[in-house]
N, C-alpha and C. Protein backbone atom coordinates (compact mmCIF):
# COMPACT_ATOMS: atom_id res chain seq x y z
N UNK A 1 -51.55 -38.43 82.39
CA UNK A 1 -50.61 -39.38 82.91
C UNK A 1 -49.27 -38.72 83.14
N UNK A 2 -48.64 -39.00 83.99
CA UNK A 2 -47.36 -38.08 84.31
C UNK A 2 -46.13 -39.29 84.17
N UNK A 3 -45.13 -38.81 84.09
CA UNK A 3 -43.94 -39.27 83.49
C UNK A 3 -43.30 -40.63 84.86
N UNK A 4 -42.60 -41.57 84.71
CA UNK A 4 -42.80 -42.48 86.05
C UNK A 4 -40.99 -41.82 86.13
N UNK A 5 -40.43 -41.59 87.53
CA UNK A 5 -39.28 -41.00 87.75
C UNK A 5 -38.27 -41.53 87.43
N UNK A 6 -38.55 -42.85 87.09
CA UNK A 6 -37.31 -44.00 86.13
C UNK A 6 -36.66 -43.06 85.16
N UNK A 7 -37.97 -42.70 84.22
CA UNK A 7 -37.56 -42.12 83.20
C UNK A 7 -37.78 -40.87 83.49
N UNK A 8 -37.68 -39.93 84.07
CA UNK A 8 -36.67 -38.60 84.46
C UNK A 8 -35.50 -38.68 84.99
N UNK A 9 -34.93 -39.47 85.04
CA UNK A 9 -33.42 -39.86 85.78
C UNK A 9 -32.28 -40.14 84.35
N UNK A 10 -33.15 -40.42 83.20
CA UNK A 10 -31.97 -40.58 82.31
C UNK A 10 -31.54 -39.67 81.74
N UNK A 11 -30.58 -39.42 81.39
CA UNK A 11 -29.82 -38.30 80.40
C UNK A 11 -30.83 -38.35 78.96
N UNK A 12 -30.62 -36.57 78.84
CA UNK A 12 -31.22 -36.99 76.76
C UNK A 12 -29.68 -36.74 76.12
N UNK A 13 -30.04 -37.44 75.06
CA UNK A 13 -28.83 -37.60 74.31
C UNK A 13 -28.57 -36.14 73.73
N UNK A 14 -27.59 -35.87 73.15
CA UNK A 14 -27.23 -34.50 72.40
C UNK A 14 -27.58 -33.88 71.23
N UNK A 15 -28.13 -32.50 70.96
CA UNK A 15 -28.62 -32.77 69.86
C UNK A 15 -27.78 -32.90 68.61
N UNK A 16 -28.15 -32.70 67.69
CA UNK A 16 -27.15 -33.50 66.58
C UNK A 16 -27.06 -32.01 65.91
N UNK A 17 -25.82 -31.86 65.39
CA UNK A 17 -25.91 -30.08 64.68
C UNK A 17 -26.90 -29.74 63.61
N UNK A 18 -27.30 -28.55 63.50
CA UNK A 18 -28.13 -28.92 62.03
C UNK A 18 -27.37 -28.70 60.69
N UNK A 19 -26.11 -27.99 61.45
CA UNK A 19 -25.00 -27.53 60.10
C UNK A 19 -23.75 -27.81 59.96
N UNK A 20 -23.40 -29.11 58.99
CA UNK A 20 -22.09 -29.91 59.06
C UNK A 20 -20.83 -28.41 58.96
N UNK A 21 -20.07 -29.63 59.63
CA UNK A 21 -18.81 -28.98 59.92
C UNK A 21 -18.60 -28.35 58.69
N UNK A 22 -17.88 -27.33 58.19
CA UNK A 22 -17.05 -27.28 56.54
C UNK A 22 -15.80 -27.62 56.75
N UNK A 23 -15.26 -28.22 55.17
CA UNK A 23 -14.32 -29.21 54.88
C UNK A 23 -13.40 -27.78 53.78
N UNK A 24 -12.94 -27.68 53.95
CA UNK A 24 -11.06 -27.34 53.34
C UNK A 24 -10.88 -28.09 52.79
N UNK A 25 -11.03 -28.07 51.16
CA UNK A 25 -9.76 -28.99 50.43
C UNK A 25 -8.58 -28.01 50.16
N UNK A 26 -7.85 -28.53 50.39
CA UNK A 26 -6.50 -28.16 49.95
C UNK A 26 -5.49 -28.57 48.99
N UNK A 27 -4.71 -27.97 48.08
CA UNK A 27 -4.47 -28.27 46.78
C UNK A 27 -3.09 -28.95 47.32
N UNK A 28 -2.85 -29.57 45.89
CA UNK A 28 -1.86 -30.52 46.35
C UNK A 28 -0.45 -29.39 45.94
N UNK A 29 0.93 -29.84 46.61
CA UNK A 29 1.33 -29.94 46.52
C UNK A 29 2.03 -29.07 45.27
N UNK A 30 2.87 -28.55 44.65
CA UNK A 30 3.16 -28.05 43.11
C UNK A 30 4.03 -29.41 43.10
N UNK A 31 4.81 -29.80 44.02
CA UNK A 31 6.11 -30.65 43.41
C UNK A 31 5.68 -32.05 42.91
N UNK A 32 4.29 -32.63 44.26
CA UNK A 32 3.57 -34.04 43.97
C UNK A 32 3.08 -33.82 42.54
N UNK A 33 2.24 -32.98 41.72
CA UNK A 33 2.26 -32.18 41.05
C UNK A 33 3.31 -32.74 39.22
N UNK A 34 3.86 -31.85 39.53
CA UNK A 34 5.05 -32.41 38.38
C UNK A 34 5.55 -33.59 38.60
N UNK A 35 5.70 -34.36 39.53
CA UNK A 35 6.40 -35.56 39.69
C UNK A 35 5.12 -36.81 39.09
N UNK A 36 4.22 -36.29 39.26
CA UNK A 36 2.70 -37.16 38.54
C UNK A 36 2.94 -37.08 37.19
N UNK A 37 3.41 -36.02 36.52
CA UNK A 37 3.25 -35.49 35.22
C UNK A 37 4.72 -36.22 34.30
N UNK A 38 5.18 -36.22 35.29
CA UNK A 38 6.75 -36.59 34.46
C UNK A 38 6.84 -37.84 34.58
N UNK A 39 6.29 -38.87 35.74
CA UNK A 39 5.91 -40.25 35.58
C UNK A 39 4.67 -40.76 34.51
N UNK A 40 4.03 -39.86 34.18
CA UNK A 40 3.23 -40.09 33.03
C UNK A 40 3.50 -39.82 31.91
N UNK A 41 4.28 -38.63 31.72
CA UNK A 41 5.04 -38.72 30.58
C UNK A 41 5.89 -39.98 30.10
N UNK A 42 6.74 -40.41 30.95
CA UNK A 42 8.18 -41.56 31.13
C UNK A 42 7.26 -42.93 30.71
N UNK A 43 6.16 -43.06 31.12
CA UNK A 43 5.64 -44.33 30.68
C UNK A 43 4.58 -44.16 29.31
N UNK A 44 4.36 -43.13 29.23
CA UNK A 44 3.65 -43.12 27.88
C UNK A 44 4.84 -43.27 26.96
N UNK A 45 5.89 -42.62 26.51
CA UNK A 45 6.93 -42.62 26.10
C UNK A 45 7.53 -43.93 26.16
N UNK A 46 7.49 -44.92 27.15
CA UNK A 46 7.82 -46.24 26.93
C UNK A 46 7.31 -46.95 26.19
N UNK A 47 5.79 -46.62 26.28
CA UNK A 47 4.56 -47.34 25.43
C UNK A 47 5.01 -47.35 24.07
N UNK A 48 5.16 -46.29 23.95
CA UNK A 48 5.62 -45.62 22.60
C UNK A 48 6.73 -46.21 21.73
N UNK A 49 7.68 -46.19 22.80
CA UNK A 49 8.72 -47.09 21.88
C UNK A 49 8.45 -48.87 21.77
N UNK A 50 7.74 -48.87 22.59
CA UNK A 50 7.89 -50.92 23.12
C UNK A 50 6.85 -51.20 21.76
N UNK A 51 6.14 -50.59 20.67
CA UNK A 51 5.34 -50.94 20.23
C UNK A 51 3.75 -51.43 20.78
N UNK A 52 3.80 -51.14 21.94
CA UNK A 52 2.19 -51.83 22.46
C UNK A 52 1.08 -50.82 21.93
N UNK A 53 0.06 -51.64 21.40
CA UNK A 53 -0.70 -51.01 21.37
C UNK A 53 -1.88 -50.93 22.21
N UNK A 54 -2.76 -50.34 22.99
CA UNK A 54 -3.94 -50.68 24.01
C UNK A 54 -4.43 -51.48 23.36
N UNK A 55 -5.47 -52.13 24.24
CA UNK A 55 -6.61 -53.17 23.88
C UNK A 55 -5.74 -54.46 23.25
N UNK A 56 -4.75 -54.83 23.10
CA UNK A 56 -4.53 -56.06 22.70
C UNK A 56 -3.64 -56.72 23.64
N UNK A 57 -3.41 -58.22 23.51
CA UNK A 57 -3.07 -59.05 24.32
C UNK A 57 -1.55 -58.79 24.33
N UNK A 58 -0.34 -59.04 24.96
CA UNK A 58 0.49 -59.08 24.73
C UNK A 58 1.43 -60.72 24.73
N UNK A 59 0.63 -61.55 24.53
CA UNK A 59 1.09 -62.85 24.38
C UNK A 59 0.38 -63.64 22.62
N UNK A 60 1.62 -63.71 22.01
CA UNK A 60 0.99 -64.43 20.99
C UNK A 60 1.05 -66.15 20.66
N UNK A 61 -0.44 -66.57 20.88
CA UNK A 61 -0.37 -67.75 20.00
C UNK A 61 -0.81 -68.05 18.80
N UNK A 62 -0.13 -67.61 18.38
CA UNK A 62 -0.20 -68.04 16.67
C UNK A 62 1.09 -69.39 16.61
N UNK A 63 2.14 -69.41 17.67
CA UNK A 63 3.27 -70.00 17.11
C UNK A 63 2.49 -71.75 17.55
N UNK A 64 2.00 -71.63 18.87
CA UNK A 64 1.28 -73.41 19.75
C UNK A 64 0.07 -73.29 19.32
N UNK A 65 -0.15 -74.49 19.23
CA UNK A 65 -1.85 -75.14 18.70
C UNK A 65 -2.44 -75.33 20.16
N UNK A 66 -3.74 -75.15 20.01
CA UNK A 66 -4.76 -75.81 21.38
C UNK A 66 -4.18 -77.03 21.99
N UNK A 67 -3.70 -77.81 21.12
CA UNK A 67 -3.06 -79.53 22.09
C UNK A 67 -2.07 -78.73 22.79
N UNK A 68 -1.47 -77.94 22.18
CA UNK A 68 0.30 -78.19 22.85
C UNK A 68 -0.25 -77.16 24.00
N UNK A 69 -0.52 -76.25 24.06
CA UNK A 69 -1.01 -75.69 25.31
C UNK A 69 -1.72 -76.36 26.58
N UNK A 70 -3.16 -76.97 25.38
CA UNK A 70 -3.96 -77.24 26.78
C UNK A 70 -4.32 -79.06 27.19
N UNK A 71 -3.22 -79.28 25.89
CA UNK A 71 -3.64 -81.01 25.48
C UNK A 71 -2.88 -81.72 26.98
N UNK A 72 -3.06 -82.97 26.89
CA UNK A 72 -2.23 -84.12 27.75
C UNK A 72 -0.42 -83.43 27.13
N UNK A 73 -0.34 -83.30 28.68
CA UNK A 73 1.57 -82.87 28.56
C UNK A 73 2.26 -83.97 29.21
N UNK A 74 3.25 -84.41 28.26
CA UNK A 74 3.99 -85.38 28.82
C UNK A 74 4.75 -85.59 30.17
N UNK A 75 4.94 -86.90 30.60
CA UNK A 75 5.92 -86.71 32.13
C UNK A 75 7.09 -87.54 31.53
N UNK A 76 7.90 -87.16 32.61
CA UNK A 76 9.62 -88.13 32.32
C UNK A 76 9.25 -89.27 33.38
N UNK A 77 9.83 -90.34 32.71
CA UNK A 77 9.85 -91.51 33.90
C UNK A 77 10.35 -91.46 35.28
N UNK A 78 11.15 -90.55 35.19
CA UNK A 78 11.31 -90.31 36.93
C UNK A 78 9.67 -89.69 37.53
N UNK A 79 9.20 -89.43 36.98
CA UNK A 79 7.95 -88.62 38.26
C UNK A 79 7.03 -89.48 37.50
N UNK A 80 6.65 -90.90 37.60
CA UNK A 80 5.86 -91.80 37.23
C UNK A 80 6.39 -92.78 38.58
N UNK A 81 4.98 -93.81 38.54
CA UNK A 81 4.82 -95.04 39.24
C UNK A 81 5.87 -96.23 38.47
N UNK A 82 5.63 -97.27 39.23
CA UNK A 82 6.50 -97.99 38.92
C UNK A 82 5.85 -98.77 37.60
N UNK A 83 6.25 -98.83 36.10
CA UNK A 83 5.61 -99.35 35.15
C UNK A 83 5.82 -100.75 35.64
N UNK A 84 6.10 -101.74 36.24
CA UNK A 84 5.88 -103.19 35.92
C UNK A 84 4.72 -103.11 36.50
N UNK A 85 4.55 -102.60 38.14
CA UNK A 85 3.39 -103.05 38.74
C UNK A 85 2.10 -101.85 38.31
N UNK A 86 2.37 -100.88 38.20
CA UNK A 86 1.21 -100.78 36.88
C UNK A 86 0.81 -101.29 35.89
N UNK A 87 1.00 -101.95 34.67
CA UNK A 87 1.04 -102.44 33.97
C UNK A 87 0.46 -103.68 34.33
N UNK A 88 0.48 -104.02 35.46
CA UNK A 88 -0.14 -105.94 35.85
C UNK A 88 -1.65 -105.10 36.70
N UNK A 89 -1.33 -104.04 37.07
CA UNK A 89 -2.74 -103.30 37.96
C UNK A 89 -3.24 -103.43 36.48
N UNK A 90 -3.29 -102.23 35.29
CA UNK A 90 -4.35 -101.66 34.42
C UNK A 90 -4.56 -102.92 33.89
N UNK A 91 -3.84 -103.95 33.57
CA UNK A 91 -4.41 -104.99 32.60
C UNK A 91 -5.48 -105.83 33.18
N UNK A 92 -5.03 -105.97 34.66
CA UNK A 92 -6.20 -106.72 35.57
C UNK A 92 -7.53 -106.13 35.12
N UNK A 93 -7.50 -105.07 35.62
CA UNK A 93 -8.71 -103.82 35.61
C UNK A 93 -9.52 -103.71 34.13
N UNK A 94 -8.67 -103.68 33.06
CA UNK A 94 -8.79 -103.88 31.81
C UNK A 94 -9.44 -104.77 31.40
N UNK A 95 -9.23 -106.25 31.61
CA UNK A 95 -9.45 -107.61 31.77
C UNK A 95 -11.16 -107.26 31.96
N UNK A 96 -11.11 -107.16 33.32
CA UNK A 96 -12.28 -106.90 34.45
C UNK A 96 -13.36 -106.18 33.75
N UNK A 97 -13.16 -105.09 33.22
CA UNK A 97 -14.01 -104.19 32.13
C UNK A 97 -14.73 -105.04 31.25
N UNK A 98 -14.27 -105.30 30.40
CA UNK A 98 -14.30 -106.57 28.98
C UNK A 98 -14.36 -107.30 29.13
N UNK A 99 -14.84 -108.04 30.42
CA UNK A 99 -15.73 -109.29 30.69
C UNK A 99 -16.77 -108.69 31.85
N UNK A 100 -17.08 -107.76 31.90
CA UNK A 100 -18.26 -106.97 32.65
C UNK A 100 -18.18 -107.26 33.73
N UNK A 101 -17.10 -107.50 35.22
CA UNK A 101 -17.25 -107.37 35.90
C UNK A 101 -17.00 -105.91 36.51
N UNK A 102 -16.46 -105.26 35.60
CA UNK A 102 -16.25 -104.03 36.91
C UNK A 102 -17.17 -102.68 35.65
N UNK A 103 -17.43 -101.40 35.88
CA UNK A 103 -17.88 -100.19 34.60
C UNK A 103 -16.80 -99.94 34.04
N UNK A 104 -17.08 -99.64 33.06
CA UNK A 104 -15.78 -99.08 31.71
C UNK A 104 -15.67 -97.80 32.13
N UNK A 105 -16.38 -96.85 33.02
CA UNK A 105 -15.71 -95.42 33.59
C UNK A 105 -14.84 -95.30 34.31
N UNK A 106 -14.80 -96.32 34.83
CA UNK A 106 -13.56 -96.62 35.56
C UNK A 106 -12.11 -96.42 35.41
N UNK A 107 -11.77 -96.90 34.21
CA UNK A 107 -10.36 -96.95 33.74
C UNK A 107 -10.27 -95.46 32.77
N UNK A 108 -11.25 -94.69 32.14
CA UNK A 108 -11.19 -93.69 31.55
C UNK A 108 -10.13 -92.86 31.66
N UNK A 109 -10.03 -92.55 32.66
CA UNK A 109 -8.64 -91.66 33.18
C UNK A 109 -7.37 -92.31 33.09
N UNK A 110 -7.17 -93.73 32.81
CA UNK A 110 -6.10 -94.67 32.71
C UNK A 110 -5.66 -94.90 31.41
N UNK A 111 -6.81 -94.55 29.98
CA UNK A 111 -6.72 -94.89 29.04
C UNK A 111 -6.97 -93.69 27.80
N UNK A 112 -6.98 -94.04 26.31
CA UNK A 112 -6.55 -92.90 25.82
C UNK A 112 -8.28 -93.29 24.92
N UNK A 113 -9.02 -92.52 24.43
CA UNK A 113 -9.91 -92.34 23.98
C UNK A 113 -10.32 -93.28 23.01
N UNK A 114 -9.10 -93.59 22.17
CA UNK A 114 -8.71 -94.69 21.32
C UNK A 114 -9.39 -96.19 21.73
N UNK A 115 -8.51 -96.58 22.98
CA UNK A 115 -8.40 -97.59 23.78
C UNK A 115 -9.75 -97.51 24.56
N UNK A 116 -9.88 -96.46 25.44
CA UNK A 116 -11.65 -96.59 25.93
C UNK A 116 -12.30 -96.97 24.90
N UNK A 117 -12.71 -96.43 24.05
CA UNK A 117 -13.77 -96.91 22.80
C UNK A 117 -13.77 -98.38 22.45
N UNK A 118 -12.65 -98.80 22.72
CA UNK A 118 -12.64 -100.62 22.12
C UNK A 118 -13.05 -101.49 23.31
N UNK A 119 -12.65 -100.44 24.84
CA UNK A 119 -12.73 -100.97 25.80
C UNK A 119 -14.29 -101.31 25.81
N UNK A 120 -14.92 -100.29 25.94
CA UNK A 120 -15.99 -99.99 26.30
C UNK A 120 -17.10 -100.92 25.78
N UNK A 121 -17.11 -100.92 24.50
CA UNK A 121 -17.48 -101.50 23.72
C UNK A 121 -17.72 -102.91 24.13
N UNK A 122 -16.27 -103.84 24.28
CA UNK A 122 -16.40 -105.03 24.73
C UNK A 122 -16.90 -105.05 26.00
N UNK A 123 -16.93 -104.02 26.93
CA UNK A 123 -17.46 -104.42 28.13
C UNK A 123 -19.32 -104.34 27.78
N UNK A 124 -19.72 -103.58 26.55
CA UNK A 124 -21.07 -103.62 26.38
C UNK A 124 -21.27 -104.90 26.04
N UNK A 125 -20.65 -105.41 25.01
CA UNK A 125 -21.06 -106.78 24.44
C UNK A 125 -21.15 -107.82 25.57
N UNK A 126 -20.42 -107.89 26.90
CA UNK A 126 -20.37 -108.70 27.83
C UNK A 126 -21.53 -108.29 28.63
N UNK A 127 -21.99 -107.32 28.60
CA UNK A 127 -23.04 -106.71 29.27
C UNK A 127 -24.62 -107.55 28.49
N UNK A 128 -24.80 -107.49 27.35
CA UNK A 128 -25.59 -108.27 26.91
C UNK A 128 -25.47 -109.41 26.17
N UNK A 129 -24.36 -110.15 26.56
CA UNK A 129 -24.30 -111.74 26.95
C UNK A 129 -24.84 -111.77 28.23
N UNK A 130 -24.39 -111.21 29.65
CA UNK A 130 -24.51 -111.12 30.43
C UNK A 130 -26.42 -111.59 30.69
N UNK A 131 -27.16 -110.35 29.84
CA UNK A 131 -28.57 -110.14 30.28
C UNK A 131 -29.24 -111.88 29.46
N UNK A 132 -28.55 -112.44 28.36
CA UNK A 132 -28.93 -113.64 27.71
C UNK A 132 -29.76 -114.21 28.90
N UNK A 133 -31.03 -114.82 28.80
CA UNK A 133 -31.28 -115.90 30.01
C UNK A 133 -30.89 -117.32 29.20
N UNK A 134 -30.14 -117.63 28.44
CA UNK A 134 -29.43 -118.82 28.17
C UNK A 134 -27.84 -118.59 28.62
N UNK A 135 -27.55 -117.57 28.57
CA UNK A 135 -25.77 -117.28 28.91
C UNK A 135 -25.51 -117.74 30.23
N UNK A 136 -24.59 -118.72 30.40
CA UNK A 136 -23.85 -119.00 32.02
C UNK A 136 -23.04 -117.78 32.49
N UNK A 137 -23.07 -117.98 33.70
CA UNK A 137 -23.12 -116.83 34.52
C UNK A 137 -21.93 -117.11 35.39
N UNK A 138 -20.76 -117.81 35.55
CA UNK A 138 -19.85 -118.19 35.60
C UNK A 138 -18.64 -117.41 36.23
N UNK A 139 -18.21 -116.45 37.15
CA UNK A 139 -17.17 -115.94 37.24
C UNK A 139 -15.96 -116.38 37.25
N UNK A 140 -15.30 -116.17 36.58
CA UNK A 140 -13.85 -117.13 36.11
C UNK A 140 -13.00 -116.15 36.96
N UNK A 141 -11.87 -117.01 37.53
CA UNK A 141 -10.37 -116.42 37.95
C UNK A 141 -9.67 -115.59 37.02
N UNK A 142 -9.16 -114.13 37.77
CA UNK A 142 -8.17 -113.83 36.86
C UNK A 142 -6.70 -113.14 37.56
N UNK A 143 -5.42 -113.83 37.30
CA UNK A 143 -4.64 -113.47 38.18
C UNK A 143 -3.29 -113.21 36.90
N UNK A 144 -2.78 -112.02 37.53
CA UNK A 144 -1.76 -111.59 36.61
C UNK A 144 -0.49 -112.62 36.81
N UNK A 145 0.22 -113.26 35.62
CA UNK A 145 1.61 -114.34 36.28
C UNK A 145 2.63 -113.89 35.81
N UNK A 146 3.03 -112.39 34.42
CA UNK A 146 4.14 -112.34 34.19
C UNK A 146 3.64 -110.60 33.59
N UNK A 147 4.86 -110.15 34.15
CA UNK A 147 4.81 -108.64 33.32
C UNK A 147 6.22 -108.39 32.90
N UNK A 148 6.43 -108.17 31.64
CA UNK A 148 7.94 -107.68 31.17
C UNK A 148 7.57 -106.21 30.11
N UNK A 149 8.46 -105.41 30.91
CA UNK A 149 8.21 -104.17 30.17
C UNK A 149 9.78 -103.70 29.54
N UNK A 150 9.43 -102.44 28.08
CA UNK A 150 10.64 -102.22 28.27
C UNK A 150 10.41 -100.60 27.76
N UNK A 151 11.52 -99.81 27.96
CA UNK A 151 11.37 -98.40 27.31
C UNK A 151 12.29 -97.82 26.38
N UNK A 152 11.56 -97.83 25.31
CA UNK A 152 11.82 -97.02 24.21
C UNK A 152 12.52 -96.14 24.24
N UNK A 153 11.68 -94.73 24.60
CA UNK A 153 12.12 -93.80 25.15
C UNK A 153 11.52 -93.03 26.42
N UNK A 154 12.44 -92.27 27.03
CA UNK A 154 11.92 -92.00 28.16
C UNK A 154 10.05 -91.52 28.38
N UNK A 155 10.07 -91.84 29.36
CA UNK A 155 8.08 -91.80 29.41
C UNK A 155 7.22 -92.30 28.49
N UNK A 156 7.86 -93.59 27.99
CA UNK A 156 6.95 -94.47 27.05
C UNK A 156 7.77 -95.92 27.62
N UNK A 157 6.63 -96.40 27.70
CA UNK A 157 6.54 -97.92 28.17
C UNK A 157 5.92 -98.64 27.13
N UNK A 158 6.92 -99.90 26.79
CA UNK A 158 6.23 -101.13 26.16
C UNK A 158 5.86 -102.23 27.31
N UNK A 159 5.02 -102.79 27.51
CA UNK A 159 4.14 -103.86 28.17
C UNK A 159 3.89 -105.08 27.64
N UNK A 160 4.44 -106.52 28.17
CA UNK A 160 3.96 -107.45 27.95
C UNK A 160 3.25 -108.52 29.02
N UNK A 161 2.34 -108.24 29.40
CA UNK A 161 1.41 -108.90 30.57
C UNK A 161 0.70 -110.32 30.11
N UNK A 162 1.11 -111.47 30.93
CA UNK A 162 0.66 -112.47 30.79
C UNK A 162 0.31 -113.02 31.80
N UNK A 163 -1.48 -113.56 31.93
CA UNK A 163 -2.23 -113.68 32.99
C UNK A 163 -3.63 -115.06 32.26
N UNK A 164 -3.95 -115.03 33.49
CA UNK A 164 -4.49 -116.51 33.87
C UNK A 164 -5.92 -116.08 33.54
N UNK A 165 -6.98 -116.31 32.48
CA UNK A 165 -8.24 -115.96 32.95
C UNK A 165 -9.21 -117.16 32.88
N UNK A 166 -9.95 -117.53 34.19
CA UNK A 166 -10.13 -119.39 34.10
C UNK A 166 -9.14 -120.30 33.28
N UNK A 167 -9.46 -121.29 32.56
CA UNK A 167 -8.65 -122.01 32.59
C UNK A 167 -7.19 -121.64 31.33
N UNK A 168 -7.67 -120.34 30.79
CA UNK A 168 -7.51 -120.02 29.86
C UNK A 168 -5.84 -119.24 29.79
N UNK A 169 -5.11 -119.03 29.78
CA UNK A 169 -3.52 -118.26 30.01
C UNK A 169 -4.03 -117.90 28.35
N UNK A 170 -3.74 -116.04 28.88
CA UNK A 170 -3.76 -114.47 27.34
C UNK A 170 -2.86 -114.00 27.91
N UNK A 171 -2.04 -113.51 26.13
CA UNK A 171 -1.26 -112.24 26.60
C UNK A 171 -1.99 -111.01 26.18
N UNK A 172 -1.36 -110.32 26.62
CA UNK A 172 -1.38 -108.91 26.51
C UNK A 172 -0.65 -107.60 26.05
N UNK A 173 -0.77 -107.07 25.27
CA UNK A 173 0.24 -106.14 24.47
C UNK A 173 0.26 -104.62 24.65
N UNK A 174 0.65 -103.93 25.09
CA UNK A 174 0.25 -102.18 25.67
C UNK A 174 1.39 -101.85 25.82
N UNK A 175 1.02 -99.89 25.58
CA UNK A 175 1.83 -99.36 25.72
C UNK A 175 1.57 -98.26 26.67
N UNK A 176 2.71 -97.80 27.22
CA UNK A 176 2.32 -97.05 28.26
C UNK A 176 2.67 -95.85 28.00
N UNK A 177 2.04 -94.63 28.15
CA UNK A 177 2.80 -93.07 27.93
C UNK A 177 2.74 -92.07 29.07
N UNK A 178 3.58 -91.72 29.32
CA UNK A 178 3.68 -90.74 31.13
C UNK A 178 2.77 -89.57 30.39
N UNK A 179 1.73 -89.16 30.77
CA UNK A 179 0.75 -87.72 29.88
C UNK A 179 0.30 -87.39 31.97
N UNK A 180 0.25 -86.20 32.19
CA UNK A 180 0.02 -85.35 33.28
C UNK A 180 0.10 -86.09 34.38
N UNK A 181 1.48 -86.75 34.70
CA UNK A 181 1.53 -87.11 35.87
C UNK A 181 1.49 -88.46 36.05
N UNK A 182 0.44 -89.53 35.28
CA UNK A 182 0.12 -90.80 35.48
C UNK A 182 0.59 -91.94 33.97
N UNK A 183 0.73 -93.16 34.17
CA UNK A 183 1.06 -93.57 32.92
C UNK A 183 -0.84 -93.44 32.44
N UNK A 184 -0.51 -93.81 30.96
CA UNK A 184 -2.10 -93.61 30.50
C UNK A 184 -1.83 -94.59 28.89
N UNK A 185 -2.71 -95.41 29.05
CA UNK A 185 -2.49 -96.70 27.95
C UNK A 185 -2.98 -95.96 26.79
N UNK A 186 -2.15 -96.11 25.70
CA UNK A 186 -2.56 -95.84 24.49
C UNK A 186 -2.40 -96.68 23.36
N UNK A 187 -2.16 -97.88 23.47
CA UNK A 187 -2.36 -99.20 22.89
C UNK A 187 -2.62 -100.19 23.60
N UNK A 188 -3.15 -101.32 22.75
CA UNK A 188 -4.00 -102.14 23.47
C UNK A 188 -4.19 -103.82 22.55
N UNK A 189 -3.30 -105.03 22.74
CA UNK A 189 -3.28 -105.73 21.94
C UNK A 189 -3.77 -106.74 22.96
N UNK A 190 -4.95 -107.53 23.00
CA UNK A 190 -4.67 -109.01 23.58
C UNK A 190 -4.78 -109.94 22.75
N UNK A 191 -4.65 -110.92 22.55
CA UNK A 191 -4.29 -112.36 22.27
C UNK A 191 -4.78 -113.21 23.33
């Protein structure tokens, strides 16, 4: 079979050397040299005096506990929402929990571990009233009619919320604490 003239018309590529170029290293410098040596000297010698020793941290906590570092950090009432109309929001919501209309995960982030736990709780117990097939099933009104707050000290709120639930007018007793940004209830009284 003989070659078709297409392919005698192309170039062959080049051959490739069989023996790499050689490479010259060349020494550095004498002056780059000492100027390496005397910057390594100057900082070992710093080491030296600053007390560091390798391998250890140079930040000590021995003086802060795990809370104060990594716990809920307080806010100032200036970089908070407005406590009255918070305070008539969480109690609604609150309310809502503890008579099982809304999940108790809900408010988690609103409340302090303390307060979830009691929350929660009552929203279980409403949960199985709820399942009773003798229990009325009834959704009652609930509308907030009075909020008076006052502050202690800065980024702590006292709360007094008084609201309508069916035919029924409760107060409400809470406190509010500015912790990362948001208020976050850490007491919890109704009546």
């Amino acid at each position: 079979m003989s070659a078709s003239p297409a392919r005698a018309a192309l170039p062959r590529p080049a051959q490739a050397r069989s023996t790499p170029a050689r490479l010259r290293v060349l020494p550095e410098p004498l002056a780059l040299d000492e100027a390496m040596r005397r910057s390594r000297q100057a900082q070992q010698e710093r080491l030296a005096n600053s007390g560091y020793v390798q391998g250890t941290l140079a930040v000590s906590f021995d003086t802060a506990s795990d809370d104060t570092l990594f716990g809920p950090q307080r806010t100032a009432r200036d970089d908070l929402p407005d406590p009255t109309w918070w305070a008539g929001r969480i109690t609604h919501a609150l309310i809502e929990v503890m008579t099982g209309l809304r999940p108790a995960p809900q408010v988690v982030r609103w409340t302090s571990p303390e307060v979830y736990a009691v929350v929660a709780r009552r929203s279980a117990l409403a949960a199985r009233r709820a399942a009773n097939p003798g229990a009325r099933t009834t959704r009652q009104r609930l509308s907030v009619l009075r909020v008076r707050v006052c502050e202690p000290v800065d980024g702590v709120i006292e709360a007094a919320v008084v609201l309508q639930h069916g035919s029924r007018v409760r107060a409400v007793a809470m406190r509010l604490e500015g912790q990362d940004g948001k208020w976050r209830v850490t007491a919890l009284q109704i009546g």
